[in-house]
Protein backbone atom coordinates (compact mmCIF):
# COMPACT_ATOMS: atom_id res chain seq x y z
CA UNK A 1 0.00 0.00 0.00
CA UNK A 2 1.24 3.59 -1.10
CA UNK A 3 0.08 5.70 1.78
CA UNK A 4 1.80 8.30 0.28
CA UNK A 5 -0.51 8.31 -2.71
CA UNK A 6 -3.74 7.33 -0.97
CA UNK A 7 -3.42 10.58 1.27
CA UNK A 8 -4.89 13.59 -0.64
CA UNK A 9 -5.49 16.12 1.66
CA UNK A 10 -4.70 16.82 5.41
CA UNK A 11 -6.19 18.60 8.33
CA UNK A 12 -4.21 19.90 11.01
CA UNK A 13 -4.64 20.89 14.67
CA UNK A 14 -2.76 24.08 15.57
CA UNK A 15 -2.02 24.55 18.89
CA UNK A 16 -0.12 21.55 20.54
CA UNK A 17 0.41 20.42 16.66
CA UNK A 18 2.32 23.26 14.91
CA UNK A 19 2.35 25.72 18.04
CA UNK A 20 4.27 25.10 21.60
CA UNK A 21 4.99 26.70 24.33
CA UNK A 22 8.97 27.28 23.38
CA UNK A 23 8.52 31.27 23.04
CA UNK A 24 11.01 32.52 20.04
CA UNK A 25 11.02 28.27 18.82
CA UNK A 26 7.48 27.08 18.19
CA UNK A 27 5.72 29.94 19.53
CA UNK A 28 4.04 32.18 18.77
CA UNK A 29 4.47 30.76 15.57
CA UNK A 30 5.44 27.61 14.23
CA UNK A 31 9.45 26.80 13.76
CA UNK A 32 10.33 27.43 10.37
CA UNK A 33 11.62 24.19 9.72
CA UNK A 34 7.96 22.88 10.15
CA UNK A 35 7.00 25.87 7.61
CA UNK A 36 9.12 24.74 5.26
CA UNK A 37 7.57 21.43 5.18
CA UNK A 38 3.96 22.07 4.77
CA UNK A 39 5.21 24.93 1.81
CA UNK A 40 6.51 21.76 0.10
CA UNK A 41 3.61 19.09 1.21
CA UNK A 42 1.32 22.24 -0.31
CA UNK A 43 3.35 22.64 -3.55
CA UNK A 44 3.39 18.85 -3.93
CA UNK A 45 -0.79 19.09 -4.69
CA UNK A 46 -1.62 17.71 -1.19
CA UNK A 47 -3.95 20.21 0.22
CA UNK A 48 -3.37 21.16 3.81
CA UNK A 49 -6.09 22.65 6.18
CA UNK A 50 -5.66 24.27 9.52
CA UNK A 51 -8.50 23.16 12.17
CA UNK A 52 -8.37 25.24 15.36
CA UNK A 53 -10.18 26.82 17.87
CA UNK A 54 -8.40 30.11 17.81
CA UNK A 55 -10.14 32.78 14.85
CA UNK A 56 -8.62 33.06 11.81
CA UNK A 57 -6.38 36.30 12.27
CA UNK A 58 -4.45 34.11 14.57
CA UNK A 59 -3.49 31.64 11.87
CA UNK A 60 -3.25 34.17 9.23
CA UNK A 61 0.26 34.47 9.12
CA UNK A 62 1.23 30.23 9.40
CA UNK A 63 -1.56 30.40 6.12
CA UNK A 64 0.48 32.64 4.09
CA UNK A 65 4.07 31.89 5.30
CA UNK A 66 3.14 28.21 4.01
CA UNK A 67 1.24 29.24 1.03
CA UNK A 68 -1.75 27.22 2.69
CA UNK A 69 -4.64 28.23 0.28
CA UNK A 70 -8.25 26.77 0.23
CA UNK A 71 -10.50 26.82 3.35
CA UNK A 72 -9.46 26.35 6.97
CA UNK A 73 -11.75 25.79 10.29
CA UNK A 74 -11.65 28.14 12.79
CA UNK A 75 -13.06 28.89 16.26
CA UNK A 76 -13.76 25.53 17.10
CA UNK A 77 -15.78 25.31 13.87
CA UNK A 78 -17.63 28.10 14.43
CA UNK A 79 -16.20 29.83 11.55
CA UNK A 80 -15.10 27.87 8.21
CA UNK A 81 -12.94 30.71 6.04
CA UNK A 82 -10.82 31.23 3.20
CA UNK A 83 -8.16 33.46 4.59
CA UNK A 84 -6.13 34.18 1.45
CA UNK A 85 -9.44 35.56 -0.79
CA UNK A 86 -11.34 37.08 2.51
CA UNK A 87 -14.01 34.90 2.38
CA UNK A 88 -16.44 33.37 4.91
CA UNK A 89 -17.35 29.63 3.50
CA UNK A 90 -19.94 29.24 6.81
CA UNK A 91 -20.15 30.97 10.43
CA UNK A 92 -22.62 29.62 12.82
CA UNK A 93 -24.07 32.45 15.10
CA UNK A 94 -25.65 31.96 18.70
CA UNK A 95 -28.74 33.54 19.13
CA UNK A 96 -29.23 36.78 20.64
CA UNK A 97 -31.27 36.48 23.53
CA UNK A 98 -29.38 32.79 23.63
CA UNK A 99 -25.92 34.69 24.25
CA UNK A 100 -27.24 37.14 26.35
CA UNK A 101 -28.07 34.40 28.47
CA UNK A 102 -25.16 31.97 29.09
CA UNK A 103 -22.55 35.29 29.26
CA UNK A 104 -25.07 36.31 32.03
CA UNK A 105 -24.88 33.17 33.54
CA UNK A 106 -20.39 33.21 33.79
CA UNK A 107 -20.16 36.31 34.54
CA UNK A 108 -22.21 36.75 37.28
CA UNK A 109 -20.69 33.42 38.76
CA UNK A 110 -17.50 35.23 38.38
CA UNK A 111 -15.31 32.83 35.60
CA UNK A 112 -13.51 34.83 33.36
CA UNK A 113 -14.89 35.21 29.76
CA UNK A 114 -14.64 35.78 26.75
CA UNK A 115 -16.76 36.72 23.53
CA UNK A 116 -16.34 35.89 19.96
CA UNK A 117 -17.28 37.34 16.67
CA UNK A 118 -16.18 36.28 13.25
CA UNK A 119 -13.34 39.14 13.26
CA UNK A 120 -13.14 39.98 16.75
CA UNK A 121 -13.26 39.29 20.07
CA UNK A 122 -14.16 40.92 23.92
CA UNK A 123 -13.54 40.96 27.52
CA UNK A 124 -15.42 42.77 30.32
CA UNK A 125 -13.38 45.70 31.84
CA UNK A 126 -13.35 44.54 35.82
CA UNK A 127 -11.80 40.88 34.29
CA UNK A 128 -8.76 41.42 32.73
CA UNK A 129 -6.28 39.69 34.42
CA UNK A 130 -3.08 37.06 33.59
CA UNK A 131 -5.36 34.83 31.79
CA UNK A 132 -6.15 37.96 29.00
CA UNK A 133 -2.42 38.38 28.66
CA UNK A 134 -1.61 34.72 28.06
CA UNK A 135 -4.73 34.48 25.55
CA UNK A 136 -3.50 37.40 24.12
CA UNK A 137 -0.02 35.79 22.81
CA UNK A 138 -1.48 32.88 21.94
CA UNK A 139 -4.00 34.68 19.62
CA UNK A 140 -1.75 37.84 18.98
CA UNK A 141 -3.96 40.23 18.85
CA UNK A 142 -4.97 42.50 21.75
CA UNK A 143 -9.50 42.02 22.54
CA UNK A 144 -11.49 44.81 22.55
CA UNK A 145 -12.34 46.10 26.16
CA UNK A 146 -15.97 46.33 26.94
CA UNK A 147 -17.77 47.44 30.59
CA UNK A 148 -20.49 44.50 30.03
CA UNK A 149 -20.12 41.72 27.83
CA UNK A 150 -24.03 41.09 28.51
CA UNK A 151 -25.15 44.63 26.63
CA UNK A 152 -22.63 43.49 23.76
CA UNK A 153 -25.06 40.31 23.60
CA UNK A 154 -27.85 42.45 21.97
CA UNK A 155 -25.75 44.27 19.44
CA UNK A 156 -23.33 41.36 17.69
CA UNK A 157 -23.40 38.37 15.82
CA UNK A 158 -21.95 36.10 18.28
CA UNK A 159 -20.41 32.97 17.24
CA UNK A 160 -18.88 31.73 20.31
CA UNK A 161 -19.06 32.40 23.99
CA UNK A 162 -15.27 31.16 26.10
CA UNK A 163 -15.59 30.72 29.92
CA UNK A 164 -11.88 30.27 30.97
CA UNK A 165 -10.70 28.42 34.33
CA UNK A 166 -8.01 28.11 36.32
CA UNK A 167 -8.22 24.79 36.88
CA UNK A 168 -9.97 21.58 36.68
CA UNK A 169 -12.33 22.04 39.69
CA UNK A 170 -13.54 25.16 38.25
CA UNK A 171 -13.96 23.48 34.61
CA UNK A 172 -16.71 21.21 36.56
CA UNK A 173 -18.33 24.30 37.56
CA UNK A 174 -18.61 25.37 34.28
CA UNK A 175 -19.69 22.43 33.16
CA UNK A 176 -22.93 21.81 35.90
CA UNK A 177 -23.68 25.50 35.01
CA UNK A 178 -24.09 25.04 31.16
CA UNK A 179 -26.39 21.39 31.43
CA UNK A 180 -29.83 23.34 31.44
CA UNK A 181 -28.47 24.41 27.64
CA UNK A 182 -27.00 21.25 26.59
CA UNK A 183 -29.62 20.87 24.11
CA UNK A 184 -29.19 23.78 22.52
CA UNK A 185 -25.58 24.65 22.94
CA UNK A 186 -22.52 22.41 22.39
CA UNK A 187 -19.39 22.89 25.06
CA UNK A 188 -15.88 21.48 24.05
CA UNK A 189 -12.55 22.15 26.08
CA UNK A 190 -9.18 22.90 24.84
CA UNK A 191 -5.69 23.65 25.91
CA UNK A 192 -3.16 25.75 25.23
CA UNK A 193 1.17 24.63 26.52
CA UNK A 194 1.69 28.42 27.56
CA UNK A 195 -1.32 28.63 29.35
CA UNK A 196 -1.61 25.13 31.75
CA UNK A 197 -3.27 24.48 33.42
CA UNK A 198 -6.74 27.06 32.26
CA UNK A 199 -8.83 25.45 30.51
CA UNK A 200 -10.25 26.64 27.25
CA UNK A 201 -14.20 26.41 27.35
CA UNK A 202 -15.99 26.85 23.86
CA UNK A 203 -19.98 27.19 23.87
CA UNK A 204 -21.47 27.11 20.24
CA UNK A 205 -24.04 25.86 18.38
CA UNK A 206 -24.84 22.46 18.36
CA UNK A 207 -23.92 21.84 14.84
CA UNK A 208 -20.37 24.19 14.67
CA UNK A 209 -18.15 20.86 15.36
CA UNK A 210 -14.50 20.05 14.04
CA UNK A 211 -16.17 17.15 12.27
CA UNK A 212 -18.69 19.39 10.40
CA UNK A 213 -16.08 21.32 8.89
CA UNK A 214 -14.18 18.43 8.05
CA UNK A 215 -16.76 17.33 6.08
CA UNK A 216 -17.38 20.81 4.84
CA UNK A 217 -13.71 20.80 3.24
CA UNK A 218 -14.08 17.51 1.68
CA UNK A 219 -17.15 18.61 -0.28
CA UNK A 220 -15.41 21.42 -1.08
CA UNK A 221 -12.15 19.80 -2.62
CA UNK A 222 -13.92 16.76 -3.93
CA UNK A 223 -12.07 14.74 -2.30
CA UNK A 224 -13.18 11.53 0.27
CA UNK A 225 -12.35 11.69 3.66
CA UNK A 226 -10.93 8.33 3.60
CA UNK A 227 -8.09 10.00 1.78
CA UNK A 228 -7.75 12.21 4.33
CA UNK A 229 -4.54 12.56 7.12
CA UNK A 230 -6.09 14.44 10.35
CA UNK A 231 -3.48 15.04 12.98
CA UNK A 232 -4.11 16.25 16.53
CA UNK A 233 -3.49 16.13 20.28
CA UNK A 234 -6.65 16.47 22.12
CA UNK A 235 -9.26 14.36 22.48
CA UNK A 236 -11.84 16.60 20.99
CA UNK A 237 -9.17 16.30 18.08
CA UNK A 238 -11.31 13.28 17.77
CA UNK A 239 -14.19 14.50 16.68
CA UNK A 240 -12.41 15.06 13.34
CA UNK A 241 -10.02 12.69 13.07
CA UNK A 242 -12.66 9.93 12.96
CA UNK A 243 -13.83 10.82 9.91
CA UNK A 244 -10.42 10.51 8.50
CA UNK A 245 -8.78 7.86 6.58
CA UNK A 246 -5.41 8.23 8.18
CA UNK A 247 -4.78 9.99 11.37
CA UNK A 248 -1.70 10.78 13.90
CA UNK A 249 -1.86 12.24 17.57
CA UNK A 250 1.60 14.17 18.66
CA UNK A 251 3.71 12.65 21.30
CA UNK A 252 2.33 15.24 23.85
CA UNK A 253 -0.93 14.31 22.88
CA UNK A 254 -3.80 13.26 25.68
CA UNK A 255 -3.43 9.14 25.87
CA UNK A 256 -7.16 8.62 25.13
CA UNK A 257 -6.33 10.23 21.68
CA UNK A 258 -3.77 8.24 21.36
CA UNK A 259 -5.46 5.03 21.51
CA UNK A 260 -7.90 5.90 19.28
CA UNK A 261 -5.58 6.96 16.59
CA UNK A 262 -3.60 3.64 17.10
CA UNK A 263 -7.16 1.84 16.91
CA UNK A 264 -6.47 2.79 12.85
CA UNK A 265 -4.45 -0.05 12.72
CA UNK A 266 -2.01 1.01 9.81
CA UNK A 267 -3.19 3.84 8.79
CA UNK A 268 -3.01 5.52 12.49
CA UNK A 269 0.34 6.48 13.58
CA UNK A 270 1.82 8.56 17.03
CA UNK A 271 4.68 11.05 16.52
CA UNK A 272 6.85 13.01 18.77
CA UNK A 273 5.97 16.42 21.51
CA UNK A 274 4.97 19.29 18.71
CA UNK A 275 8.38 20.87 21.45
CA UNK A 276 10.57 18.41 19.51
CA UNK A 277 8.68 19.38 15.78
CA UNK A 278 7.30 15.99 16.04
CA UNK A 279 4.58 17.34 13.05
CA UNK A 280 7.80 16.81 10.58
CA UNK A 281 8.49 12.98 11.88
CA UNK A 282 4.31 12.71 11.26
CA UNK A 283 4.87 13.17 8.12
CA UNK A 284 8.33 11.96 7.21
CA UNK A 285 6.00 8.19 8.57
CA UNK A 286 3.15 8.78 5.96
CA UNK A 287 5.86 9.52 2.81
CA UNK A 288 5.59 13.65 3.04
């Protein structure tokens, strides 16, 4: 079997993937050695996709330092975008009064939080703390300072609300406070190296997954997700990777992600830490 030529396309996790937490190495941005590599994997004809929670002017500059044209997912699928033409392929926005409610309901229970737009994003006044300047690097771009994120509710289109905690005690706070809106509202966690151990809450829509836009790229290119490489290190990587034909988890990965990725027999495969540019063994394994 040529995995090499059965492997069409590939999505990629950012953060934990391509990003670190080795500041002037793999972080902010990712070492150029691993830039290099997806520039050739890209000029080769094998499409490369970025999948990530963080918004799209936070992966702007790995898309065009790597020539990565085509359609990336961003903000936890919230947002599905073609950086280099400026174009929105999908964005799933919360409702209103929806919004208005579940900022109401962190904010008031004091957890710091954050709001999301397609191009922007906000924190109240009276929270900005350590947490805003961590996010802050690991987006790279400042958020716009509001007195109450609750009036903001009523005026944007909001496509993703981001209680962050300090730890994992307060993550299961979070988590017994959204379960009235579980059917309405979908709540995944991510991490960030730099910013252990916060958790990264992300309340969408129900239908704004990783998977969707998976599947939302491979209509788009034509091509079947069994020729797909997905390659993450989270377990809500997962929701993804699944779909894919071929998939790898980093060697910092969680171990639950792990297992499932070795459950693809073959065609699953577990690299080195993304601190030792373990993205470049991933795909020296699969013939890139």
């Amino acid at each position: 079997m040529n995995i090499e030529m059965m492997i069409k396309a590939i999505i990629l996790d950012v953060d934990g993937v391509l990003v670190g937490e080795k500041i002037g190495f793999n972080s902010p941005w990712p070492n150029q050695e691993v830039i290099e590599r997806l520039k050739k994997i890209r000029k080769s004809g094998i499409h490369i996709s970025l999948c990530t929670g963080k918004p799209d002017y936070s992966i702007d500059k790995i898309i065009r330092d790597a020539n990565l044209d085509g359609i990336h997912i961003t903000q936890t699928g919230t947002v599905v975008i073609d950086s280099f033409n400026g174009e929105v392929v999908k964005k799933h926005v919360i409702e209103n009064k929806l919004a208005r409610e579940i900022i109401e309901l962190f904010t008031k229970n004091n957890f710091y939080t954050e709001v999301y737009t397609v191009d922007k994003y906000y924190v109240q006044e009276n929270q900005i703390s350590e947490t805003t300047r961590l996010h802050s690097h690991v987006l790279q771009r400042e958020p716009e300072v509001v007195t109450s994120l609750v009036n903001l509710a009523t005026e944007l289109e909001i496509v993703r609300v981001m209680p962050i905690t300090e730890n994992e005690k307060d993550k299961k706070k979070v988590e017994e406070l959204y379960k009235p809106y579980k059917d309405r509202l979908a709540l995944s966690w991510g991490i960030h190296p730099i910013a252990n151990p916060r958790r990264f809450g992300a309340i969408t829509i129900k239908d704004a997954t990783k998977r969707e836009g998976a599947m939302a790229i491979s209509k788009s290119l034509g091509i079947a997700l069994e020729n797909f490489l997905g390659v993450g290190d989270n377990i809500m990587d997962w929701d993804f990777l699944e779909l894919c034909g071929f998939g790898a988890a980093m060697g910092n990965a969680t171990e639950e992600l792990k297992r499932y990725v070795m459950g693809k027999g073959d065609q699953g495969y577990v690299g080195k830490s993304v601190d030792e540019n373990g993205i470049i063994g991933i795909f020296d394994h699969f013939g890139f």
